[in-house]
C-alpha atoms as a PDB file:
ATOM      1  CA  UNK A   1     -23.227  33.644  -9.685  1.00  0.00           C
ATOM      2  CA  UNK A   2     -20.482  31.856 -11.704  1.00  0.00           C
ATOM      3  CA  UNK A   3     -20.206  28.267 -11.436  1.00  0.00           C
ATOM      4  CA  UNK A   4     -15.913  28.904 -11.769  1.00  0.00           C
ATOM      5  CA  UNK A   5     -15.998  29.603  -8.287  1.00  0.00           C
ATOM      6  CA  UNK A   6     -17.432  26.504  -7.571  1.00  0.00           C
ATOM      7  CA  UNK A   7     -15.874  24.236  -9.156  1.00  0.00           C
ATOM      8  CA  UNK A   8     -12.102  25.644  -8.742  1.00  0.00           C
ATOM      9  CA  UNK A   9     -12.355  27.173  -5.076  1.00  0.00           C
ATOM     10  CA  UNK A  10     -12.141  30.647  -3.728  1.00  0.00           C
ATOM     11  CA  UNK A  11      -8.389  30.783  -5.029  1.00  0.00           C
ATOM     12  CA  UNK A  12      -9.331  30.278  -8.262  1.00  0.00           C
ATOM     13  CA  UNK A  13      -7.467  26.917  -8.672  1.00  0.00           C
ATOM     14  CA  UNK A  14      -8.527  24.778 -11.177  1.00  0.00           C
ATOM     15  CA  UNK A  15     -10.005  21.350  -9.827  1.00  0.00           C
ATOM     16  CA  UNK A  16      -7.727  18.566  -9.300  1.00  0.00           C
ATOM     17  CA  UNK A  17      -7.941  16.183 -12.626  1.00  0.00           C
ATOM     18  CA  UNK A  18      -6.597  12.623 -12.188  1.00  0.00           C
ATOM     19  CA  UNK A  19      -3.619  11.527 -14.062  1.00  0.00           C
ATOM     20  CA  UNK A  20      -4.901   9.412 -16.788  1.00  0.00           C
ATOM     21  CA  UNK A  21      -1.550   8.181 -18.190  1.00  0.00           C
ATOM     22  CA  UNK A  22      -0.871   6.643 -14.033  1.00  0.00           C
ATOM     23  CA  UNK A  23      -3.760   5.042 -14.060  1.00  0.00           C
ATOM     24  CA  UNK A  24      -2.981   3.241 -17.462  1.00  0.00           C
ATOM     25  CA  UNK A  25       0.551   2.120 -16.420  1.00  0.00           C
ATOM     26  CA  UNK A  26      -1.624   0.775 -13.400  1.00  0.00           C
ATOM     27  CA  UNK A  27      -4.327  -1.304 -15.612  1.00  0.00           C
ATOM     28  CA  UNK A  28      -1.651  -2.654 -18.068  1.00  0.00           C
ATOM     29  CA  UNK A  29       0.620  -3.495 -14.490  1.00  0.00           C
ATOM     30  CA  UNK A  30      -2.209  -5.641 -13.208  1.00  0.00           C
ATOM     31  CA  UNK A  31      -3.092  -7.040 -16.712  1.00  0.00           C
ATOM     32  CA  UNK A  32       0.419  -8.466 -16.985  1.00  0.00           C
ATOM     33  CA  UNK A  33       0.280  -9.576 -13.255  1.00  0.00           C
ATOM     34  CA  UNK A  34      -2.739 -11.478 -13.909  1.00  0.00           C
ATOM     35  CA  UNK A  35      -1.803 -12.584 -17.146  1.00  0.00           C
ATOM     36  CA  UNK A  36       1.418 -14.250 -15.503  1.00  0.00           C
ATOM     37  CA  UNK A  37       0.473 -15.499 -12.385  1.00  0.00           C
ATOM     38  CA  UNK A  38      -2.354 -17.349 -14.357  1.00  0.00           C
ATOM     39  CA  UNK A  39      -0.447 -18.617 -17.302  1.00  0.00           C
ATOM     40  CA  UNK A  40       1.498 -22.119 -15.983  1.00  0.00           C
ATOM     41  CA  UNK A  41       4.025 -21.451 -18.624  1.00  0.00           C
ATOM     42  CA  UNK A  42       5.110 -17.435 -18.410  1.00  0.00           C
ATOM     43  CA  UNK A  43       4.800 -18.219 -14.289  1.00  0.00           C
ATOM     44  CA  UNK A  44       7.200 -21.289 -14.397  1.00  0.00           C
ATOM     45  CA  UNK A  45       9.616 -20.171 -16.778  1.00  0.00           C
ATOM     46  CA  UNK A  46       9.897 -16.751 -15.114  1.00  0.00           C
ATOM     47  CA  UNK A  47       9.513 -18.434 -11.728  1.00  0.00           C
ATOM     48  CA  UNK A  48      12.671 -20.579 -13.201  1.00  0.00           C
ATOM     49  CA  UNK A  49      14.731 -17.734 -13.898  1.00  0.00           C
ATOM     50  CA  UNK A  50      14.378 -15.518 -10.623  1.00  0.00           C
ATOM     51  CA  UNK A  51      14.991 -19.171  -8.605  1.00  0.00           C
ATOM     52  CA  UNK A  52      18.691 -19.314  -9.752  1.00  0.00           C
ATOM     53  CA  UNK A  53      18.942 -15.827  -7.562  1.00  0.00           C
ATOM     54  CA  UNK A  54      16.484 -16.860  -4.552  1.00  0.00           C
ATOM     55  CA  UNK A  55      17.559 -20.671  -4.283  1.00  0.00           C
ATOM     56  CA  UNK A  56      20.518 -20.787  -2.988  1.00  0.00           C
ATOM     57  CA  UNK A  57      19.662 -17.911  -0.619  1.00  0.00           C
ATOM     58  CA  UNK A  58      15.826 -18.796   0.623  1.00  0.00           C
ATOM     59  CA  UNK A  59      15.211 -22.518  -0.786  1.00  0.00           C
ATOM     60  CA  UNK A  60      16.827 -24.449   1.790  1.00  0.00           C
ATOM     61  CA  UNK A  61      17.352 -27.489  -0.682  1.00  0.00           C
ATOM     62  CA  UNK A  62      13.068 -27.857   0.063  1.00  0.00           C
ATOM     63  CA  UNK A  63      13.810 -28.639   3.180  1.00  0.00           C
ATOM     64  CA  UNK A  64      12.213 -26.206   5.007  1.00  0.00           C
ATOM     65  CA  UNK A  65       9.352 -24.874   3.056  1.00  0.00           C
ATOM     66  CA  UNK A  66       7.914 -22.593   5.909  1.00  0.00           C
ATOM     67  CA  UNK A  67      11.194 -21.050   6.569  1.00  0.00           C
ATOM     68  CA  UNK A  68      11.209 -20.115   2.926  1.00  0.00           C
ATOM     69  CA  UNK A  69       7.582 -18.888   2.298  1.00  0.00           C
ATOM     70  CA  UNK A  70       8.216 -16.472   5.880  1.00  0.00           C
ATOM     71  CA  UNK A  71      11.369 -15.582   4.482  1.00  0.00           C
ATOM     72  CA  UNK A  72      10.458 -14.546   1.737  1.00  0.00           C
ATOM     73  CA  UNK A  73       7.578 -12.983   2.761  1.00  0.00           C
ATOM     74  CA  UNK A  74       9.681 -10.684   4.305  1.00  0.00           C
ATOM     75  CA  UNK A  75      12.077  -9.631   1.817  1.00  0.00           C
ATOM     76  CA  UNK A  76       8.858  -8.992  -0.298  1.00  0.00           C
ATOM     77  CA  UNK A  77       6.584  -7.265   3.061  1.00  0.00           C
ATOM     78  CA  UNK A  78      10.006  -5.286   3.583  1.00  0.00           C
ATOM     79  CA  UNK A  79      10.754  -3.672  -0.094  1.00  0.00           C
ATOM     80  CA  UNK A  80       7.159  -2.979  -0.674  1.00  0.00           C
ATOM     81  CA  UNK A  81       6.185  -1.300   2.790  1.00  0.00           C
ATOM     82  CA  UNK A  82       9.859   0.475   2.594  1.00  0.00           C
ATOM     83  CA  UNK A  83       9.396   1.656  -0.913  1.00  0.00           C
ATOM     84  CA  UNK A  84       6.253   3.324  -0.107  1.00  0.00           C
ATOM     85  CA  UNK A  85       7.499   4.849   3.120  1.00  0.00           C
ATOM     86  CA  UNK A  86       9.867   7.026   1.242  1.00  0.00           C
ATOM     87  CA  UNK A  87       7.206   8.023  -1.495  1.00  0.00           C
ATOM     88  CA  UNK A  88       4.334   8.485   0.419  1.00  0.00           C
ATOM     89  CA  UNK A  89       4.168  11.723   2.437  1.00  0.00           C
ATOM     90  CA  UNK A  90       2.457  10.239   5.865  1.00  0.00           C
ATOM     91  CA  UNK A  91       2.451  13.499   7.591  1.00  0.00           C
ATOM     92  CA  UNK A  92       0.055  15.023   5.113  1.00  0.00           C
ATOM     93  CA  UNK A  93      -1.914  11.990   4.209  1.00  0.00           C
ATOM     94  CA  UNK A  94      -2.638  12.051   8.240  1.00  0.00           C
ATOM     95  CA  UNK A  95      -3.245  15.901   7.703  1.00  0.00           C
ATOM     96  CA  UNK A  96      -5.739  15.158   4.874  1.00  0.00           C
ATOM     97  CA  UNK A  97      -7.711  12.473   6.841  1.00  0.00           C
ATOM     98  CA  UNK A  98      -8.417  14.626   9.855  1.00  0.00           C
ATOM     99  CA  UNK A  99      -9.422  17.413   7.692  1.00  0.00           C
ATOM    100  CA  UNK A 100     -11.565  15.048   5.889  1.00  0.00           C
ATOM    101  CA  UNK A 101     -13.107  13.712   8.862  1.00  0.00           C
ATOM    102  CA  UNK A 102     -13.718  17.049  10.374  1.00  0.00           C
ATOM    103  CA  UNK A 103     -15.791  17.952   7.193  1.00  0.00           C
ATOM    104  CA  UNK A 104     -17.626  15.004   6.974  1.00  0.00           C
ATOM    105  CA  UNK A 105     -18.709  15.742  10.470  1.00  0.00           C
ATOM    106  CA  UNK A 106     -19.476  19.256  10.089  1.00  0.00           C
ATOM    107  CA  UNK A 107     -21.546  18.635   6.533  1.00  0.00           C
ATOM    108  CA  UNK A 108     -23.750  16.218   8.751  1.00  0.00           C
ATOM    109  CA  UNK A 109     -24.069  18.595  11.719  1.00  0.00           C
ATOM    110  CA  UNK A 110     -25.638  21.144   9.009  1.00  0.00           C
ATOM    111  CA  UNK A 111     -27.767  18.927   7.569  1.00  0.00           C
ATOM    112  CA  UNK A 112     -29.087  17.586  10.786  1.00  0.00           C
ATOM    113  CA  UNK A 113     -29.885  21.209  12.131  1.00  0.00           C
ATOM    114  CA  UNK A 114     -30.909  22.074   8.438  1.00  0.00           C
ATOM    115  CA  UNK A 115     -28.135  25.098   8.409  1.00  0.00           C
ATOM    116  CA  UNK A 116     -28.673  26.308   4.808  1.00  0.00           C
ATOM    117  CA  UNK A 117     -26.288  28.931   4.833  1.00  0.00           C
ATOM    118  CA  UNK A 118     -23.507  26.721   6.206  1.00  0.00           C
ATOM    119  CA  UNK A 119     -24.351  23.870   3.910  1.00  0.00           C
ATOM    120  CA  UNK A 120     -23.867  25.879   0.704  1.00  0.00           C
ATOM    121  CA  UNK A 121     -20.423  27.004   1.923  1.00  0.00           C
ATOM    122  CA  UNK A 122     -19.342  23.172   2.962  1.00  0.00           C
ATOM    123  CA  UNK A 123     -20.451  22.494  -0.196  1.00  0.00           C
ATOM    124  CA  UNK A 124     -18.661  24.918  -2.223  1.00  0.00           C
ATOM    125  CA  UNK A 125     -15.389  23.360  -0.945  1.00  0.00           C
ATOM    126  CA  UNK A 126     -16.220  20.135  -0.809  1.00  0.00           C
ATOM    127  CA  UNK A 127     -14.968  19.642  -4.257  1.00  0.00           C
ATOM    128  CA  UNK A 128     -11.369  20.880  -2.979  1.00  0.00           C
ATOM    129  CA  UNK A 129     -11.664  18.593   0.043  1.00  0.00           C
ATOM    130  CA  UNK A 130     -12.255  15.489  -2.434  1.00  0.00           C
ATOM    131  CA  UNK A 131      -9.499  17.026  -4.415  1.00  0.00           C
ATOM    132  CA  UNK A 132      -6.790  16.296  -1.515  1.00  0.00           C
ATOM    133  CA  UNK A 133      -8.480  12.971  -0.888  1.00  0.00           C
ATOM    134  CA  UNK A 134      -8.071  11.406  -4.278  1.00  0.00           C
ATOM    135  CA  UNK A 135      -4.618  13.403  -4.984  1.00  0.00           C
ATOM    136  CA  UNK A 136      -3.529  11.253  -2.123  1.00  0.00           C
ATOM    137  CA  UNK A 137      -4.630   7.977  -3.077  1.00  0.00           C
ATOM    138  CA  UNK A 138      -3.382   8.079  -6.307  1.00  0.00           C
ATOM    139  CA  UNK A 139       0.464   8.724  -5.527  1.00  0.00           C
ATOM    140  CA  UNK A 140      -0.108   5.552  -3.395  1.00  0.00           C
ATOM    141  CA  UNK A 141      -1.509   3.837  -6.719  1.00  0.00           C
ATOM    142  CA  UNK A 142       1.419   5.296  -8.709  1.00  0.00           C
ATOM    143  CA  UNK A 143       3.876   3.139  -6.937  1.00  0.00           C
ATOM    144  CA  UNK A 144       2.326  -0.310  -7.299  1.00  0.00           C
ATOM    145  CA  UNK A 145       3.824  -1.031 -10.979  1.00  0.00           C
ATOM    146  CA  UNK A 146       7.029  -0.689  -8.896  1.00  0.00           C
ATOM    147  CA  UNK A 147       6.908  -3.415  -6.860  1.00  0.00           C
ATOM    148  CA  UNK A 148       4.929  -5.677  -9.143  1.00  0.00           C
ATOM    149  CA  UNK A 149       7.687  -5.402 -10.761  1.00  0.00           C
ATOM    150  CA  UNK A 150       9.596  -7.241  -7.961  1.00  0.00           C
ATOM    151  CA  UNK A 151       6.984  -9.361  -6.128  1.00  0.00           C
ATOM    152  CA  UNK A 152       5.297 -11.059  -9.376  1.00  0.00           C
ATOM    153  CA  UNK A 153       8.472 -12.583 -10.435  1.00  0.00           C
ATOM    154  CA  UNK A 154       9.323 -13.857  -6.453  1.00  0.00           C
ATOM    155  CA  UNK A 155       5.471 -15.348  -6.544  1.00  0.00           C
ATOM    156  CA  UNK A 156       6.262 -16.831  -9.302  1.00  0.00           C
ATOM    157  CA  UNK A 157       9.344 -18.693  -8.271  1.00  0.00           C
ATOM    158  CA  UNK A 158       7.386 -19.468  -4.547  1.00  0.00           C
ATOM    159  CA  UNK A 159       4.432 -21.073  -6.522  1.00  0.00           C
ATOM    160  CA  UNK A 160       7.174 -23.321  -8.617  1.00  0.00           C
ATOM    161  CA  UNK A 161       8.989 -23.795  -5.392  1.00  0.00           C
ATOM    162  CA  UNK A 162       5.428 -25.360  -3.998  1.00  0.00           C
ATOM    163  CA  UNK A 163       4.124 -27.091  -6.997  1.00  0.00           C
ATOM    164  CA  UNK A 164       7.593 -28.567  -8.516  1.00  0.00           C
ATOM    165  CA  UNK A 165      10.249 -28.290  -6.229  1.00  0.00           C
ATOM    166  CA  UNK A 166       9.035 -29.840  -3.049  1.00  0.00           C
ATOM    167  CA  UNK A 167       8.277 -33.738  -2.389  1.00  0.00           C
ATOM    168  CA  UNK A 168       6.092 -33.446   0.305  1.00  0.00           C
ATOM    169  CA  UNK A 169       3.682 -30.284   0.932  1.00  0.00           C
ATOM    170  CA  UNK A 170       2.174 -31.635   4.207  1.00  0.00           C
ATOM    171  CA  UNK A 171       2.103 -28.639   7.203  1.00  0.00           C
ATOM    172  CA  UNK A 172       0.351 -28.202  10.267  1.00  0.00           C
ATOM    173  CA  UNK A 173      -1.230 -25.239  12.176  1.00  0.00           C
ATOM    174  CA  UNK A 174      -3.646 -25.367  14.851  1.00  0.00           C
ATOM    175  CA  UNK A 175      -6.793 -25.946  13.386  1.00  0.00           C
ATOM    176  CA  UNK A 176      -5.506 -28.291  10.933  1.00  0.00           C
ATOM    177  CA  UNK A 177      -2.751 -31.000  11.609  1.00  0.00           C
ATOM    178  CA  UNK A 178      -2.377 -32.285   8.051  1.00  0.00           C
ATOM    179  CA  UNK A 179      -3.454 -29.170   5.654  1.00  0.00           C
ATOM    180  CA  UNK A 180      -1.763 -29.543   2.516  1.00  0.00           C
ATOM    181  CA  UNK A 181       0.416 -26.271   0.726  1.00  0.00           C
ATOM    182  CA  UNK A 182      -1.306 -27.520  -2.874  1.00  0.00           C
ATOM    183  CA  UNK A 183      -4.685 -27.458  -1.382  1.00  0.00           C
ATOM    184  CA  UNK A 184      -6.965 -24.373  -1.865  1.00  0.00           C
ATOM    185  CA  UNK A 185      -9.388 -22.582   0.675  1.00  0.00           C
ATOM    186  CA  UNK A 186     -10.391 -20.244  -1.825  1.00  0.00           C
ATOM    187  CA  UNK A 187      -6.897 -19.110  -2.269  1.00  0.00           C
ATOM    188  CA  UNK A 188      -4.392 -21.630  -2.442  1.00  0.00           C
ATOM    189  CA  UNK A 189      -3.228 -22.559   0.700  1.00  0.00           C
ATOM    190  CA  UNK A 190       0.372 -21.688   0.284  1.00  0.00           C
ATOM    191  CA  UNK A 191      -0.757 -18.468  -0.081  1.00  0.00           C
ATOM    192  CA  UNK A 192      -3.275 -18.379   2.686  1.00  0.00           C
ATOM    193  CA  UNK A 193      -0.521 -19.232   4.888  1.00  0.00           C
ATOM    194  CA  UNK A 194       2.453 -16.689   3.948  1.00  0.00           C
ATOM    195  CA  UNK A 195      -0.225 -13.984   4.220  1.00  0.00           C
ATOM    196  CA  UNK A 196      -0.815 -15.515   7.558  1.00  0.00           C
ATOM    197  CA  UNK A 197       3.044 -15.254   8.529  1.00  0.00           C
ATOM    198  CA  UNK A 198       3.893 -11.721   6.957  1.00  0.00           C
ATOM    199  CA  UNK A 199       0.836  -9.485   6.979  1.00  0.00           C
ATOM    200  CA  UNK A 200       1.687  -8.918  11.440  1.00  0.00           C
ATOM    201  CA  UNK A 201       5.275  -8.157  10.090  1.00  0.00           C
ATOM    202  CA  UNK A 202       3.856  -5.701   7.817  1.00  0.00           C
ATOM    203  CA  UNK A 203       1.682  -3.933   9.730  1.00  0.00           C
ATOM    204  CA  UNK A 204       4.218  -3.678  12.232  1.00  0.00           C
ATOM    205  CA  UNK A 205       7.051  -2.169  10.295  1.00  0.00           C
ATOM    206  CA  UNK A 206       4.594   0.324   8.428  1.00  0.00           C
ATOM    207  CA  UNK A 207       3.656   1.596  12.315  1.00  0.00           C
ATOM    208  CA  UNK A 208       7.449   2.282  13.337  1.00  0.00           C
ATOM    209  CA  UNK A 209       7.841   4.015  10.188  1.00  0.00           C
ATOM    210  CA  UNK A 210       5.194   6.041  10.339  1.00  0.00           C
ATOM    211  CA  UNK A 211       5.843   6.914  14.124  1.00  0.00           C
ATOM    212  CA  UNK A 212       9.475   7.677  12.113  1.00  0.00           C
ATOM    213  CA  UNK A 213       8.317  10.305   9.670  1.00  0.00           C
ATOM    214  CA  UNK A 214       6.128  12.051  13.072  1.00  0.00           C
ATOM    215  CA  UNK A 215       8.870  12.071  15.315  1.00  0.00           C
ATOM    216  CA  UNK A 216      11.423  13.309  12.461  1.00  0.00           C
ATOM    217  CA  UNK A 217       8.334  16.127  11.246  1.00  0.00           C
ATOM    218  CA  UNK A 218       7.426  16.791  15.308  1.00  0.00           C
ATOM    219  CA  UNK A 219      11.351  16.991  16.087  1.00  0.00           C
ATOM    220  CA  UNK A 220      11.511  19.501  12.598  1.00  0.00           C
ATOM    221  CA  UNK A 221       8.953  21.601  13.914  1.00  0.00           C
ATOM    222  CA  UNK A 222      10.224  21.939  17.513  1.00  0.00           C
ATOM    223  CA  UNK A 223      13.455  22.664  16.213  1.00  0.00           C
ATOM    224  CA  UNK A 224      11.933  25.252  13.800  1.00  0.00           C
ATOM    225  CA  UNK A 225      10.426  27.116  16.700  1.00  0.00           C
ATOM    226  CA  UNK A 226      14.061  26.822  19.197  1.00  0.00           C
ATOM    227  CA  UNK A 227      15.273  28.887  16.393  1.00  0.00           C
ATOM    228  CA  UNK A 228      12.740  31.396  15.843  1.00  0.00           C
ATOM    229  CA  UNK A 229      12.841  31.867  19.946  1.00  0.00           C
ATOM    230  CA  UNK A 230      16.826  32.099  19.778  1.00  0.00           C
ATOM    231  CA  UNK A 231      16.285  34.862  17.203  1.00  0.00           C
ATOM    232  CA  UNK A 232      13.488  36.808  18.867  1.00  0.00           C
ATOM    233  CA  UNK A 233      15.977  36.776  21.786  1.00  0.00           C
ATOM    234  CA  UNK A 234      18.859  38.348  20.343  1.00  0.00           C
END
C-alpha cells in the first residue's frame, strides 16, 4: 500500500499546501497595524493627514461625536464587508461547510459503532476534506491587508478625533449616564462603543448579500435547467 494515495486522494492530486508568501503579507500587515495604532506619533500624524479628507465630510466641527464614530463606522463596516463579498465565493464556502459537517458526523457515527472498514476510507479523504476547509479560509485571510490598508488610517484619524479634537468626551447609554469616550473597559471606550453601533449594521448587510449571491446562483441554476428543458423539447 502506497502512502501517495493517501496523502493526495484517489485522483492523484497533490495535497493542498498553504501559500506561504499570503500569509507573510498577512504577518507584516498586522505588524504595521499594531505598530501604528500603538505608536502616538505614526497614529497622530497619519491620523492628521487622512482628517483633511474625513473632516469636513464626517467631523461635524466635534459637534456631534456619535454621529461621527456611527458614521464612520459605516463607511468602514461597508467597504470591508463589500470588498469581501465580491472576493469571497459564498456559494462554495456554504458548499464546503455542509460537506464538512456531514463528515464530521459520519467519522463519529463510525467510531461510535466501531466501523473499521468505513473509518479507514473517511480517513483516507479526510486530508482532502481539510484541504477545502483551509483553502477557504485563507482567500478570506488574503484580503485583510486590503482593507487595513483603509481602516488603520480612518482609526487613526477617529482616535485623534477623540483624544485631540473634541472638548468634551462625556456620552450616555443606558447603563451608564456619564461614561466617558477616553475611558477604557478593557478597550477604550470609544471603541467599545462604535463596535456597539456598527457590528448590527454589519451583520446585517453581510446577510442580504449573501442571500444576493444564493438567489443570483439559485436563479443561474434554474435558468440553466429552462434551457436544457427548451432544448430537450425541440
Amino acid at each position: 500500500m502506497g502512502s501517495s494515495g493517501t496523502a493526495g486522494g484517489k485522483g492523484g492530486k497533490p495535497p493542498y499546501k498553504p501559500d506561504m508568501g499570503n500569509q507573510l503579507v498577512l504577518l507584516l500587515a498586522f505588524m504595521v497595524a499594531i505598530f501604528v495604532l500603538f505608536d502616538p506619533n505614526i497614529r497622530r500624524t497619519l491620523g492628521t493627514y487622512v482628517g483633511y479628507g474625513l473632516e469636513p465630510i464626517v467631523g461635524f466641527g466635534g459637534d456631534m461625536p456619535i454621529v461621527t464614530l456611527l458614521l464612520t463606522g459605516l463607511i468602514m463596516t461597508f467597504f470591508s464587508i463589500t470588498v469581501r463579498h465580491f472576493f469571497i465565493d459564498w456559494v462554495g464556502q456554504a458548499r464546503n461547510q455542509r460537506i464538512s459537517a456531514a463528515f464530521s458526523k459520519e467519522l463519529r457515527e463510525a467510531r461510535t459503532s466501531n466501523n473499521t472498514f468505513k473509518l479507514k476510507k473517511l480517513m483516507e479523504l479526510q486530508p482532502q476534506i481539510m484541504a477545502q476547509t483551509m483553502k477557504s479560509t485563507q482567500s478570506q485571510f488574503k484580503l485583510m491587508p486590503v482593507t487595513m490598508i483603509v481602516i488603520i488610517p480612518i482609526f487613526a484619524w477617529l482616535a485623534n478625533f477623540v483624544y485631540i479634537g473634541l472638548g468634551s468626551t462625556v456620552f450616555s447609554v443606558p447603563w451608564e449616564f456619564n461614561a466617558d469616550m477616553k475611558g477604557s473597559n478593557l478597550l477604550p471606550n470609544w471603541v467599545l462603543l462604535y463596535s456597539l453601533m456598527t457590528l448590527p449594521f454589519g451583520q446585517v448587510l453581510q446577510r442580504l448579500l449573501k442571500q444576493f449571491s444564493f438567489s443570483k446562483k439559485l436563479r443561474a441554476l434554474e435558468a440553466g435547467e429552462g434551457g436544457k428543458g427548451a432544448g430537450k423539447a425541440l
